[in-house]
Protein backbone atom coordinates (compact mmCIF):
# COMPACT_ATOMS: atom_id res chain seq x y z
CA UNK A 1 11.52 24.02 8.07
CA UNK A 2 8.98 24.49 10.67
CA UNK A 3 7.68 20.90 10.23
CA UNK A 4 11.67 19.82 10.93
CA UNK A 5 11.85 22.54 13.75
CA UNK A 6 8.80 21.09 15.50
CA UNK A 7 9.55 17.39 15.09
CA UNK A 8 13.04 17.87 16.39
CA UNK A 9 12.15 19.96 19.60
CA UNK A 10 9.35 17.09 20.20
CA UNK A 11 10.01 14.98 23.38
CA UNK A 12 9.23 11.50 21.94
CA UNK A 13 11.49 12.34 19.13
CA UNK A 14 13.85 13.13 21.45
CA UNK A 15 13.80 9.79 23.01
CA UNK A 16 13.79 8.21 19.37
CA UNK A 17 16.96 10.44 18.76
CA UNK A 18 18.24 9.04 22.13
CA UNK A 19 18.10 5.71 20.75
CA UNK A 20 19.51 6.63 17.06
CA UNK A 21 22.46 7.30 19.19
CA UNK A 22 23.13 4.60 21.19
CA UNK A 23 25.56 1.84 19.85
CA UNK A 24 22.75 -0.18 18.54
CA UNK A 25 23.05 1.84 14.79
CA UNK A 26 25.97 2.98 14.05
CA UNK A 27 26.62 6.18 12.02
CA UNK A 28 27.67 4.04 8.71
CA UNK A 29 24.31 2.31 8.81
CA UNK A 30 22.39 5.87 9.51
CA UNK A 31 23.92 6.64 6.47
CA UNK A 32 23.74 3.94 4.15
CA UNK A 33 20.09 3.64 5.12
CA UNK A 34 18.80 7.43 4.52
CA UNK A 35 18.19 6.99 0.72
CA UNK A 36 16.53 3.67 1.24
CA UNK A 37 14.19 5.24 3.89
CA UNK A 38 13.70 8.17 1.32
CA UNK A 39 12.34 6.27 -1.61
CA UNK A 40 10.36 3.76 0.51
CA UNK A 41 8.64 6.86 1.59
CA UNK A 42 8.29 7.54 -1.85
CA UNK A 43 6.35 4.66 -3.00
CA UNK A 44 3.78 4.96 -0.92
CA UNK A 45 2.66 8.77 -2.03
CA UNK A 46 4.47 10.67 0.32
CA UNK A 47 6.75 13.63 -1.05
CA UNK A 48 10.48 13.51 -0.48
CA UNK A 49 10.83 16.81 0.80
CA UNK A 50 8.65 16.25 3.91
CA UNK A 51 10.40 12.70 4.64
CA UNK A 52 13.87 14.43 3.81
CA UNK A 53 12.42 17.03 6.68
CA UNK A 54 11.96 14.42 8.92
CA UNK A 55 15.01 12.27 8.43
CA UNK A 56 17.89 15.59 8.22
CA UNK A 57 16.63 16.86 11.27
CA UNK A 58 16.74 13.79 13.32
CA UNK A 59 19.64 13.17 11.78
CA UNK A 60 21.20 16.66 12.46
CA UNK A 61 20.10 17.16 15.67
CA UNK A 62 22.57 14.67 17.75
CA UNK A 63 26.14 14.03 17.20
CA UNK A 64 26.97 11.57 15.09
CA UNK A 65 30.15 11.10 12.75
CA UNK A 66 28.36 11.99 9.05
CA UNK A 67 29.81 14.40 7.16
CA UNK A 68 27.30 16.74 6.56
CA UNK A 69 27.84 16.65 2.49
CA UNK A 70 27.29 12.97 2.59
CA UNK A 71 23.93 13.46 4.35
CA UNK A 72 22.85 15.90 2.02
CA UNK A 73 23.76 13.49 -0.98
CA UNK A 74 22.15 10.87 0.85
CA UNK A 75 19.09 12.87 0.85
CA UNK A 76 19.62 13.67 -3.11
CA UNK A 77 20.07 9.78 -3.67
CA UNK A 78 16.76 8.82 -2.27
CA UNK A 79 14.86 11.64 -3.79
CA UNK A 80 16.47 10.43 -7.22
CA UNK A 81 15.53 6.57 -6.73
CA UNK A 82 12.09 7.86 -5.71
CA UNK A 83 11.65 9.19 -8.64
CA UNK A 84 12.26 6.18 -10.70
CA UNK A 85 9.28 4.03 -9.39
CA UNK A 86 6.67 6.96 -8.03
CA UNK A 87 3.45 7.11 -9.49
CA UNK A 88 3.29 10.54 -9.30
CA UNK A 89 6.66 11.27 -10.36
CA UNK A 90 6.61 13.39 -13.68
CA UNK A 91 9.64 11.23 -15.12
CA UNK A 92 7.59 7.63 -15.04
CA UNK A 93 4.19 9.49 -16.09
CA UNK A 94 6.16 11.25 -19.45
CA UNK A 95 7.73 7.74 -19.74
CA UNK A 96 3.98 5.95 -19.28
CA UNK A 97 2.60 8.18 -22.06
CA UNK A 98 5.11 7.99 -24.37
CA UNK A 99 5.73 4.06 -24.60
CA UNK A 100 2.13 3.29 -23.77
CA UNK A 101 2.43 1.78 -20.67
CA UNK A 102 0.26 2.08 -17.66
CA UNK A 103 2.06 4.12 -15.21
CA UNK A 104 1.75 1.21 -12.18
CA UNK A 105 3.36 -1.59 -14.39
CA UNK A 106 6.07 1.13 -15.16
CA UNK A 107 6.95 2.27 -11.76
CA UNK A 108 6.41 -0.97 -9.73
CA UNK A 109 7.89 -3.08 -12.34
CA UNK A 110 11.74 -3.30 -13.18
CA UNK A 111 11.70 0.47 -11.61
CA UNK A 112 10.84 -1.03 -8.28
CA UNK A 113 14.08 -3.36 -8.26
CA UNK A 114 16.13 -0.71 -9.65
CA UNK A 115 15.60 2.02 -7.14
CA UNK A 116 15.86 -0.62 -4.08
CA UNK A 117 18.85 -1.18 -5.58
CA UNK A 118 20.24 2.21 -6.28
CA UNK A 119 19.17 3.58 -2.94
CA UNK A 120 20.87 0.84 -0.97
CA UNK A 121 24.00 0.63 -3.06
CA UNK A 122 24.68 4.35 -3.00
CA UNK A 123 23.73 4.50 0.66
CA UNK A 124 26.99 2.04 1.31
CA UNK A 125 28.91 3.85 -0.94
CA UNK A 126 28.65 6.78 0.85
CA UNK A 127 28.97 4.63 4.22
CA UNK A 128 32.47 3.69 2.60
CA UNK A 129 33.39 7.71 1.68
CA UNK A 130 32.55 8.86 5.29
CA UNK A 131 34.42 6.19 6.78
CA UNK A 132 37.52 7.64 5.02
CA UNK A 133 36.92 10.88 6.13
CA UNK A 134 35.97 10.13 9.79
């Protein structure tokens, strides 16, 4: 929290937050690309809950028309299609052991494809459920 509380009260941020707001992105596509941002950040090694840090409080700190549930879930999505293709994650190195499989081929295999996939298809699916709401 005091990573998010820092990076939000920055002044570039700011200015970055400034431009998340102007008409160039559009809530739906803050949205729909959360998870996608999420589980990228997950490939490379870094842990969801410091990108989620990042990404909810920039996200949360201007007004923009996302239901707040839908962010959260957002959030949830991206951690969960992390997971699939992470070479850390616990799921792809119980998964590695038991099939005998190397843990790379595993996670940057078919995994890869899947969690783009997931991540960017629940992202517009929840685009879709906040424009009904909003």
């Amino acid at each position: 929290m005091f990573f998010g509380y820092l990076i939000s009260h920055s002044n570039l941020v700011n200015d970055y937050i400034l431009f998340l707001d102007s008409a160039i992105f559009p809530s739906w596509s803050l949205l729909a690309f959360t998870p996608l941002v999420i589980t990228i950040f997950f490939f490379t090694g870094i842990h969801p809950v410091i990108t989620s840090t990042i990404a909810l409080s920039l996200l949360t700190s201007v007004k923009i028309d996302i239901h707040p549930a839908l962010l959260m879930q957002a959030h949830l999505e991206g951690w969960a299609a992390g997971t699939m293709s992470s070479v850390a994650s616990l799921s792809v190195l119980t998964c590695s052991n038991l099939f005998k499989v190397k843990s790379h081929k595993l996670a940057f295999g078919p995994n890869l494809l899947t969690a783009i996939t997931f991540s960017l298809l629940s992202g517009v699916l929840l685009s879709f459920i906040n424009s009904l709401i909003y």
